[in-house]
N, C-alpha and C. Protein backbone atom coordinates (compact mmCIF):
# COMPACT_ATOMS: atom_id res chain seq x y z
N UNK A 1 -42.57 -77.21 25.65
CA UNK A 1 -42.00 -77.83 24.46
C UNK A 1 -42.92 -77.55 23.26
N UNK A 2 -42.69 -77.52 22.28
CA UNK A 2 -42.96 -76.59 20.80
C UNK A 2 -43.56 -78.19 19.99
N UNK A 3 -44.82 -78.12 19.54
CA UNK A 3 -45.53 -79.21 19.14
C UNK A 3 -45.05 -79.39 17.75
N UNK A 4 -44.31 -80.21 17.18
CA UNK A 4 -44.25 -80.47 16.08
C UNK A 4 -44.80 -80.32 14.76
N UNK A 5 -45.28 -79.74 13.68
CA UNK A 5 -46.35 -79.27 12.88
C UNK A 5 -45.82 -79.80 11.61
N UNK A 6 -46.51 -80.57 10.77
CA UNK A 6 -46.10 -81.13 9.49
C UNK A 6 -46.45 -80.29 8.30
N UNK A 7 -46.04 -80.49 7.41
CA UNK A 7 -45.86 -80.10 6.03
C UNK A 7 -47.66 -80.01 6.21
N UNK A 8 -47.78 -79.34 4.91
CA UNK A 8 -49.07 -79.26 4.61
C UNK A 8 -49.79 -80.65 3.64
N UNK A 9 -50.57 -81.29 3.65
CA UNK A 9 -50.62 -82.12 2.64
C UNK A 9 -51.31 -81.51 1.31
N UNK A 10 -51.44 -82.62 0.08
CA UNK A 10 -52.18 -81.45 -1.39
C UNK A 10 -53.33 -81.52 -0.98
N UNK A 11 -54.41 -82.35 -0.51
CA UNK A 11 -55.67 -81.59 -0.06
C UNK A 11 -55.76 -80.22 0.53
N UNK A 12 -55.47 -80.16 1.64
CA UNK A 12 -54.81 -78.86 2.52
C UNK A 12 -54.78 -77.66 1.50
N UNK A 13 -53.35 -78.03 1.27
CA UNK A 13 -53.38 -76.71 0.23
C UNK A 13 -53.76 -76.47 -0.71
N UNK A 14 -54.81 -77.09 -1.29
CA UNK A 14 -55.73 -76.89 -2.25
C UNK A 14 -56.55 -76.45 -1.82
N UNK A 15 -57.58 -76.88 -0.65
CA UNK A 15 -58.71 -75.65 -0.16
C UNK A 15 -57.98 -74.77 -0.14
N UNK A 16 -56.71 -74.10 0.57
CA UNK A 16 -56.38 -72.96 0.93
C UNK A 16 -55.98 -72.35 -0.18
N UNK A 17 -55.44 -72.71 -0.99
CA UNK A 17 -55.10 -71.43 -2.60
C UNK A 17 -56.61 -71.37 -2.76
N UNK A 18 -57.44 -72.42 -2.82
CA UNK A 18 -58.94 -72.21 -3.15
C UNK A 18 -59.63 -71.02 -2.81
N UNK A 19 -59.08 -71.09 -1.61
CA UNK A 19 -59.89 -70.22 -0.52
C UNK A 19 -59.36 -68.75 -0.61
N UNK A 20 -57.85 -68.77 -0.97
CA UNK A 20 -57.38 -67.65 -1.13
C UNK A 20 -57.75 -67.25 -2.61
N UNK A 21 -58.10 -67.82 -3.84
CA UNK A 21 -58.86 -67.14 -4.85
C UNK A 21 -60.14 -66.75 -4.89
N UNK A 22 -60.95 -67.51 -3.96
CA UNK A 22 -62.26 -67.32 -3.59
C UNK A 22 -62.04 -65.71 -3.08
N UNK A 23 -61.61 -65.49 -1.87
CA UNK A 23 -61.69 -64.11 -1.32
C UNK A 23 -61.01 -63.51 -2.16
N UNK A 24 -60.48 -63.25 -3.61
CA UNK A 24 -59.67 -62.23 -4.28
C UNK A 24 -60.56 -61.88 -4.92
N UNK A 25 -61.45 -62.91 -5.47
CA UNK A 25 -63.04 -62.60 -6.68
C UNK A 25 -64.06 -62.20 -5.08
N UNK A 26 -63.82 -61.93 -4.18
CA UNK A 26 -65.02 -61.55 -3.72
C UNK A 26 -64.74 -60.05 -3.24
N UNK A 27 -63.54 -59.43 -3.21
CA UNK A 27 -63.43 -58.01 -3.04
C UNK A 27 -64.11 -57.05 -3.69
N UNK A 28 -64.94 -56.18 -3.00
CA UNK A 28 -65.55 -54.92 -3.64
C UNK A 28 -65.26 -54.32 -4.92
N UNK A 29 -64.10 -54.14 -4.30
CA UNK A 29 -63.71 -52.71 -5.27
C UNK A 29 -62.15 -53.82 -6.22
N UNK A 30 -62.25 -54.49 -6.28
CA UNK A 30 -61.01 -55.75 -7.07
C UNK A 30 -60.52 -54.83 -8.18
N UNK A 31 -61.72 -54.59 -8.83
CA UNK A 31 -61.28 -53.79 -10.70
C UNK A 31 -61.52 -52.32 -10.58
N UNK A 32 -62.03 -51.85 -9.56
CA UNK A 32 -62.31 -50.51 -9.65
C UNK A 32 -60.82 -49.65 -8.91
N UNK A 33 -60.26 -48.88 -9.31
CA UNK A 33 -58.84 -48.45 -9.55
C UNK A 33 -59.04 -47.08 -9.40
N UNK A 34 -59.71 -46.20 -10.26
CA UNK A 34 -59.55 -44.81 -10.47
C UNK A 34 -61.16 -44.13 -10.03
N UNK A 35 -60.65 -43.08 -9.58
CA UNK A 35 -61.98 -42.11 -8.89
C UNK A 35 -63.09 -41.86 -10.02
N UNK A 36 -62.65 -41.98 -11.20
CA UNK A 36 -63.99 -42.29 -12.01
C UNK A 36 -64.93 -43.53 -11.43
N UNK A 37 -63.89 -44.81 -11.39
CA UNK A 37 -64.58 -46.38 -11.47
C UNK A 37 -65.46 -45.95 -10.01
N UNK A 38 -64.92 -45.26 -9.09
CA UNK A 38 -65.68 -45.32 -7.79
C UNK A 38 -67.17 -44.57 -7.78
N UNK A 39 -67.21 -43.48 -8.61
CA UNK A 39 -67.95 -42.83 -8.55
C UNK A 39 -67.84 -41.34 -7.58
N UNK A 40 -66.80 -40.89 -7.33
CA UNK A 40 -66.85 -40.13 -6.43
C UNK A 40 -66.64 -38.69 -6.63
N UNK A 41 -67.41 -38.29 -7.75
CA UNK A 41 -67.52 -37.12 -8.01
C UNK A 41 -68.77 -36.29 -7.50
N UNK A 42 -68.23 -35.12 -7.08
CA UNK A 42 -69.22 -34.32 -6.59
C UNK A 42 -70.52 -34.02 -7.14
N UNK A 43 -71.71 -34.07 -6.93
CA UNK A 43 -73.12 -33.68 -7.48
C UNK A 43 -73.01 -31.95 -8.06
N UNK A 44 -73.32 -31.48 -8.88
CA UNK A 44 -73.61 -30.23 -8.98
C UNK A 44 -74.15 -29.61 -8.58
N UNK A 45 -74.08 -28.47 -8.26
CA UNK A 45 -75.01 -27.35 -7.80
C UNK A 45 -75.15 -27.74 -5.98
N UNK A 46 -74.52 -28.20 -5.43
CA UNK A 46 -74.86 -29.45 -4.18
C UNK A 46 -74.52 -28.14 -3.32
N UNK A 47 -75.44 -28.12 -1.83
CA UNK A 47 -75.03 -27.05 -1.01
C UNK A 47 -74.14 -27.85 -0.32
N UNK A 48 -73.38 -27.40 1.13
CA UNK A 48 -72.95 -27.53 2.12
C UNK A 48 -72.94 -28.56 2.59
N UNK A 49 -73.82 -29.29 2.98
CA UNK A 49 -74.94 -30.33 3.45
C UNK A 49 -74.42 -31.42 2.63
N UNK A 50 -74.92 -31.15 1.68
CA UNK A 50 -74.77 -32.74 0.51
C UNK A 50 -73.35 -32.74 0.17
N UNK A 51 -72.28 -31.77 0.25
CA UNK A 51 -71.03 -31.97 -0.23
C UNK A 51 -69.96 -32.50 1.06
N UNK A 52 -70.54 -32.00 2.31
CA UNK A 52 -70.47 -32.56 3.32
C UNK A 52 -70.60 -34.37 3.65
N UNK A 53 -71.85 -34.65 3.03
CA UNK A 53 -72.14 -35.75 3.74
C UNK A 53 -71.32 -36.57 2.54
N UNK A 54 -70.66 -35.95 1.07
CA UNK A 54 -70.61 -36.98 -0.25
C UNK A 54 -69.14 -36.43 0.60
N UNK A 55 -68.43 -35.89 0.88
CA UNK A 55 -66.76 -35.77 1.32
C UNK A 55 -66.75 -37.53 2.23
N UNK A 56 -67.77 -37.03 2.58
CA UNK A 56 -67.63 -38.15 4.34
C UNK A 56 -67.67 -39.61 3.35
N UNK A 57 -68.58 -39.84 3.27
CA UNK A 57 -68.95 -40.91 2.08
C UNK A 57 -67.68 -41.02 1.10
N UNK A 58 -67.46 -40.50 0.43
CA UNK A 58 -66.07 -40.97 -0.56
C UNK A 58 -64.69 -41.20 0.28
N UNK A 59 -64.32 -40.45 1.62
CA UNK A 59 -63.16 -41.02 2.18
C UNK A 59 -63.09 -42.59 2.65
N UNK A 60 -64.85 -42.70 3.15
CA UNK A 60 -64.88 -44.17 3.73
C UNK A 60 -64.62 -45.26 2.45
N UNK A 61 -65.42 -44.79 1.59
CA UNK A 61 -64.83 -45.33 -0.03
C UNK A 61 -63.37 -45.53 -0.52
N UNK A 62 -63.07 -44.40 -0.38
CA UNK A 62 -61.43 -44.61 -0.76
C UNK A 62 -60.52 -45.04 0.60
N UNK A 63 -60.89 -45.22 1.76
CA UNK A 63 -60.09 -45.91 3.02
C UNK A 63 -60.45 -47.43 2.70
N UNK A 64 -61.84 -47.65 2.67
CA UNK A 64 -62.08 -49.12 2.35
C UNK A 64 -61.38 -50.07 0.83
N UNK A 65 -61.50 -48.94 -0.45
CA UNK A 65 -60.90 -49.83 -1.27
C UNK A 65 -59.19 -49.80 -1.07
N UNK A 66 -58.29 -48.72 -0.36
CA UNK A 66 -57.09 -48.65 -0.02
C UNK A 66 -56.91 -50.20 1.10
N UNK A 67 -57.60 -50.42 1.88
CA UNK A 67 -57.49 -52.08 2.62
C UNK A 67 -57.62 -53.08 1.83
N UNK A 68 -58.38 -52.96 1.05
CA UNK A 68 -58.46 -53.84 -0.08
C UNK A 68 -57.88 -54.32 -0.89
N UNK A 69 -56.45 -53.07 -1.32
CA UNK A 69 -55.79 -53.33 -2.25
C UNK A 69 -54.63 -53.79 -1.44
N UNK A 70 -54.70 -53.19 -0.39
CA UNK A 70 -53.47 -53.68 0.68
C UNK A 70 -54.11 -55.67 0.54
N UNK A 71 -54.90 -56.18 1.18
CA UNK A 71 -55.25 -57.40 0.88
C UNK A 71 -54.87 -58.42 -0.41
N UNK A 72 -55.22 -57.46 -1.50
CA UNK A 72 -55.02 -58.18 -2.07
C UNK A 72 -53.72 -58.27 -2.63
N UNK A 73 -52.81 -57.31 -2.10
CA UNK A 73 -51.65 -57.70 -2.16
C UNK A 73 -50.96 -58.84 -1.52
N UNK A 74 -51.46 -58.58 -0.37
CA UNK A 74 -51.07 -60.13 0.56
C UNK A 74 -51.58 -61.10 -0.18
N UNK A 75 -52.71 -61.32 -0.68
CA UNK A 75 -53.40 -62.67 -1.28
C UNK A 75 -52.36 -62.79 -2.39
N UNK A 76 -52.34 -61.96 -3.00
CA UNK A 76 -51.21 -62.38 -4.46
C UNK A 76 -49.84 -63.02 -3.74
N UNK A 77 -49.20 -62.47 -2.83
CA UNK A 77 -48.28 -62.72 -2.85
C UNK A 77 -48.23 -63.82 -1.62
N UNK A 78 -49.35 -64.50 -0.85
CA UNK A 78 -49.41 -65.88 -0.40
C UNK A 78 -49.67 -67.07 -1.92
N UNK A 79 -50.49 -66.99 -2.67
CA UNK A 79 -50.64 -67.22 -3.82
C UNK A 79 -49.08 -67.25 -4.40
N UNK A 80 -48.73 -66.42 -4.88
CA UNK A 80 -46.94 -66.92 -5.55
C UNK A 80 -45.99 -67.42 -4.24
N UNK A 81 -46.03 -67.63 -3.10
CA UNK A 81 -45.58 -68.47 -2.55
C UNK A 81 -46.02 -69.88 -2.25
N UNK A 82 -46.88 -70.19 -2.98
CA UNK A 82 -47.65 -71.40 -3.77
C UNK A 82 -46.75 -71.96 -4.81
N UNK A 83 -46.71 -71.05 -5.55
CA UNK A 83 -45.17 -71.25 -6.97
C UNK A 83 -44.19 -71.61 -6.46
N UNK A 84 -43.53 -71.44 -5.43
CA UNK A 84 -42.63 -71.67 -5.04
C UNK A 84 -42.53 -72.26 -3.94
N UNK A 85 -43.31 -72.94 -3.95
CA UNK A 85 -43.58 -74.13 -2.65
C UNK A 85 -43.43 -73.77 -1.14
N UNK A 86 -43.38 -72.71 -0.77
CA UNK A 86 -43.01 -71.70 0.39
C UNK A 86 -44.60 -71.33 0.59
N UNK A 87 -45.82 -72.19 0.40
CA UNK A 87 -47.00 -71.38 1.57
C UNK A 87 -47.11 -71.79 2.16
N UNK A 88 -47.37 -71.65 3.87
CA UNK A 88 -47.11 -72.47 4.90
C UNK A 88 -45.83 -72.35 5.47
N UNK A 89 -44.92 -71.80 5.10
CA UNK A 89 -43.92 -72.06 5.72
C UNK A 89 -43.60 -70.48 6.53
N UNK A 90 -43.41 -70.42 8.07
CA UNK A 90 -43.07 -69.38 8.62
C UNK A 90 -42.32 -68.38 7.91
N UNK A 91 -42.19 -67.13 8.26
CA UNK A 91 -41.48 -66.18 7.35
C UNK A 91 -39.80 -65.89 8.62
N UNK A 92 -40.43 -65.96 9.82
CA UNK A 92 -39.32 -66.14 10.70
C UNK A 92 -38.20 -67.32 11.19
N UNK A 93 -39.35 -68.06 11.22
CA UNK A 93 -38.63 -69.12 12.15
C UNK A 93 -38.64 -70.52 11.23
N UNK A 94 -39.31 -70.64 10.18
CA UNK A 94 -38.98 -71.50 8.76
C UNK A 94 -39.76 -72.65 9.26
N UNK A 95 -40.43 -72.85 10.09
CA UNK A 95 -41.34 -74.36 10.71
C UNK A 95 -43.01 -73.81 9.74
N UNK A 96 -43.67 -75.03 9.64
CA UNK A 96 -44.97 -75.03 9.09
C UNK A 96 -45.75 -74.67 10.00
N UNK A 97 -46.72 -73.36 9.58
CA UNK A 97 -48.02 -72.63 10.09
C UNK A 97 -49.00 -73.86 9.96
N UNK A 98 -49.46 -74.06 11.12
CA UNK A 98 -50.69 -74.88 11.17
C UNK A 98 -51.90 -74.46 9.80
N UNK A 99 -52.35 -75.57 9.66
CA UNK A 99 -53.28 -75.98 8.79
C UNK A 99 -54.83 -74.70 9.20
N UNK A 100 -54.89 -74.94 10.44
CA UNK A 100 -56.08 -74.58 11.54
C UNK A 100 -56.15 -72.85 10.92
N UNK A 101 -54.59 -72.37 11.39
CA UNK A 101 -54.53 -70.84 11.45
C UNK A 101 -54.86 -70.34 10.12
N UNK A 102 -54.10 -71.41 9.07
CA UNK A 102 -54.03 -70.69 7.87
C UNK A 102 -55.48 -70.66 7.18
N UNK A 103 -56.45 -71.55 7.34
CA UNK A 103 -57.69 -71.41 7.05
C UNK A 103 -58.36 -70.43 8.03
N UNK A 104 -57.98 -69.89 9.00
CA UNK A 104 -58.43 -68.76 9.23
C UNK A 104 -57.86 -67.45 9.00
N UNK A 105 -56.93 -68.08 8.76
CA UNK A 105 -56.11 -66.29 8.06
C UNK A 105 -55.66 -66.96 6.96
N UNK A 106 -55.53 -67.25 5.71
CA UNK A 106 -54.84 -67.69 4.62
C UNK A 106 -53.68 -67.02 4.10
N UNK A 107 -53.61 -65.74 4.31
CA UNK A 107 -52.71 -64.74 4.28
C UNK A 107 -51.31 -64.28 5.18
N UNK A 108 -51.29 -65.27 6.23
CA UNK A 108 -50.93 -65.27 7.22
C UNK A 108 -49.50 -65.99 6.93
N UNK A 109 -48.20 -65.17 7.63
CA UNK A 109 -46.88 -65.11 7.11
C UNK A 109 -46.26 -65.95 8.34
N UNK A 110 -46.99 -65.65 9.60
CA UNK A 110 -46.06 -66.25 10.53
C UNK A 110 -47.00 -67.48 11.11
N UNK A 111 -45.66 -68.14 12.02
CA UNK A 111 -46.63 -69.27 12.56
C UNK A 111 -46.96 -68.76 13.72
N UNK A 112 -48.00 -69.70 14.82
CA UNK A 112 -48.79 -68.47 15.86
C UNK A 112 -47.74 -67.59 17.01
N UNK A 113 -46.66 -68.99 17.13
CA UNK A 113 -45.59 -68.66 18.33
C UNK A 113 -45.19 -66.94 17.96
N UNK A 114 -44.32 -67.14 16.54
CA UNK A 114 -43.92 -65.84 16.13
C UNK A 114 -44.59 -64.83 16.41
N UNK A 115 -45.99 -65.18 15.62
CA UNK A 115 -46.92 -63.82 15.70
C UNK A 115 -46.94 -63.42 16.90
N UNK A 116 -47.07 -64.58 17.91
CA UNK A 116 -47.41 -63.74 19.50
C UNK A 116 -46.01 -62.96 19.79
N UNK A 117 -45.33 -63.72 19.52
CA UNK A 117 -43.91 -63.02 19.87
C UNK A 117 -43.37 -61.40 19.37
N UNK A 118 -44.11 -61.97 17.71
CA UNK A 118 -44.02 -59.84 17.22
C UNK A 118 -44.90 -58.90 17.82
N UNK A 119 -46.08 -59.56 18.71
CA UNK A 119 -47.10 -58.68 18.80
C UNK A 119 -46.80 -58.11 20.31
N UNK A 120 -45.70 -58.79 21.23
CA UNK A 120 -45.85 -58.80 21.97
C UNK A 120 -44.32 -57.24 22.49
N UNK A 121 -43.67 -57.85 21.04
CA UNK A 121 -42.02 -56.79 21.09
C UNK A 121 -43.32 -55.34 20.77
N UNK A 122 -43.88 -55.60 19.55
CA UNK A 122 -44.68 -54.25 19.37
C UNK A 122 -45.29 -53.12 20.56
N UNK A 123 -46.40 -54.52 20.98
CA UNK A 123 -47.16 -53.60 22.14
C UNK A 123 -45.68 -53.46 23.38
N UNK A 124 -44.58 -54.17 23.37
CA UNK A 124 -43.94 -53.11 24.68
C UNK A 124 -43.08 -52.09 24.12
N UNK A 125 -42.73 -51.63 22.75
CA UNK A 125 -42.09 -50.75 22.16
C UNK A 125 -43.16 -49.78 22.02
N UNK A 126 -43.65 -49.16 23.25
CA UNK A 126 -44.70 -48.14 22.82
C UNK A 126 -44.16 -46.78 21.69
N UNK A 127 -43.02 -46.74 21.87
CA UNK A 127 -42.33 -45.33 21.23
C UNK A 127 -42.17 -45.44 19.95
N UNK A 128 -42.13 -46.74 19.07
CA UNK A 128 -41.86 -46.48 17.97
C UNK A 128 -42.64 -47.89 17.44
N UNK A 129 -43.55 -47.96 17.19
CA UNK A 129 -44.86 -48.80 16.98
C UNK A 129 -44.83 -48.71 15.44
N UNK A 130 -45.07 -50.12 14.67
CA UNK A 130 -44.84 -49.40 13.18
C UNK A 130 -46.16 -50.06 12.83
N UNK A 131 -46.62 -49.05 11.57
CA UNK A 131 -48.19 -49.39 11.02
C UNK A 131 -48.15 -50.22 10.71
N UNK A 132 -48.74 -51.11 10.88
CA UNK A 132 -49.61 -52.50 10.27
C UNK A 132 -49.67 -52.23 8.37
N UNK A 133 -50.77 -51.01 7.73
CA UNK A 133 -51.01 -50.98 6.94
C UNK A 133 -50.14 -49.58 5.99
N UNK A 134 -49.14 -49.03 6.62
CA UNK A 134 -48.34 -48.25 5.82
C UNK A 134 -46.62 -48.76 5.98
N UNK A 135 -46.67 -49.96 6.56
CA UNK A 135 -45.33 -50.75 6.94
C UNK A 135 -44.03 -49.79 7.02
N UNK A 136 -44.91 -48.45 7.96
CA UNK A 136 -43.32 -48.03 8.83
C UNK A 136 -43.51 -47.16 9.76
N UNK A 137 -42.19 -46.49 10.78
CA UNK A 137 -42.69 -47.11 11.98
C UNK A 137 -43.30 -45.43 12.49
N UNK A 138 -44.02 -45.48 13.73
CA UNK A 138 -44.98 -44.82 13.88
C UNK A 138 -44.59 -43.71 15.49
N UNK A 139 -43.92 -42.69 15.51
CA UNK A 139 -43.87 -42.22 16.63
C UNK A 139 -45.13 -41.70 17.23
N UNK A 140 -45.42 -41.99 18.54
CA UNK A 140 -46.79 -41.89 18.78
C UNK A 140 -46.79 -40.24 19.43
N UNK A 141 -45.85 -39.88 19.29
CA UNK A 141 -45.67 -38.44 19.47
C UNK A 141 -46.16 -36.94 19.21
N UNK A 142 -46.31 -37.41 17.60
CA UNK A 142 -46.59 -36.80 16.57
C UNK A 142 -45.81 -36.69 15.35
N UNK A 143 -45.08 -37.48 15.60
CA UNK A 143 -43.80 -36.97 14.34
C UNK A 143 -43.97 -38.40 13.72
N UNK A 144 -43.71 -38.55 11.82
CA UNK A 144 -44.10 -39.98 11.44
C UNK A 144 -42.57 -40.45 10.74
N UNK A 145 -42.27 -41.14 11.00
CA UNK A 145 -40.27 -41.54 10.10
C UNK A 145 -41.03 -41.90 9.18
């Protein structure tokens, strides 16, 4: 039987928008946007070696601020479901996400039942698995829809 879960109260969701502006001002790369702001221009005159190791170095740069911006998309848009009185509230099944989860994920769309439940259709749909961070779906084949 499925434990009953209440509304959030305004304490509650005040740490948690809190918490979810806190981690938006603490992202790396928040304002940095364009391959100038990063810095990731090649050194001059640079042999093999150094253009090598600055390639390697700027992808991890631009993979890390690309998660980032993915994040903070989620944060914005848990944040405007604040506006509209919809944070906390499942995206599936419409019951309130525990208090517990959402301070550990603040970003977090489903309540835990769901999540286990999507994670669980995912991992047995081995054939068509969809990315997490490019939201579509993924033939493990080689071929990408």
């Amino acid at each position: 039987m499925a434990e009953k879960i209440r509304a959030l109260n305004k304490k509650q969701l005040e740490v948690l928008r809190q918490k979810l502006l806190d981690e938006k001002h603490s992202l790396v790369f928040n304002d940095k946007v364009a391959v100038v702001d990063l810095g990731l221009a090649l050194p001059d005159g640079s042999d093999e070696v150094e253009q090598s190791i600055t390639d390697y170095t700027n992808s991890h740069l631009l993979r890390f601020r690309n998660r980032e911006v993915f994040y903070a998309k989620k944060i914005d848009k848990a944040l405007k479901s604040f506006e509209k009185n919809e944070y906390g509230l499942c995206a599936d099944c419409g019951c309130w996400i525990k208090f517990e989860r959402l301070l550990a994920r603040p970003t977090a769309e489903l309540c835990i039942i769901c999540k286990e439940d999507s994670e669980r259709d995912e991992s047995s749909n081995f054939s068509g698995r969809q990315s997490k961070s490019l939201g579509r779906v993924v033939d493990l084949t080689g071929m990408m829809a």
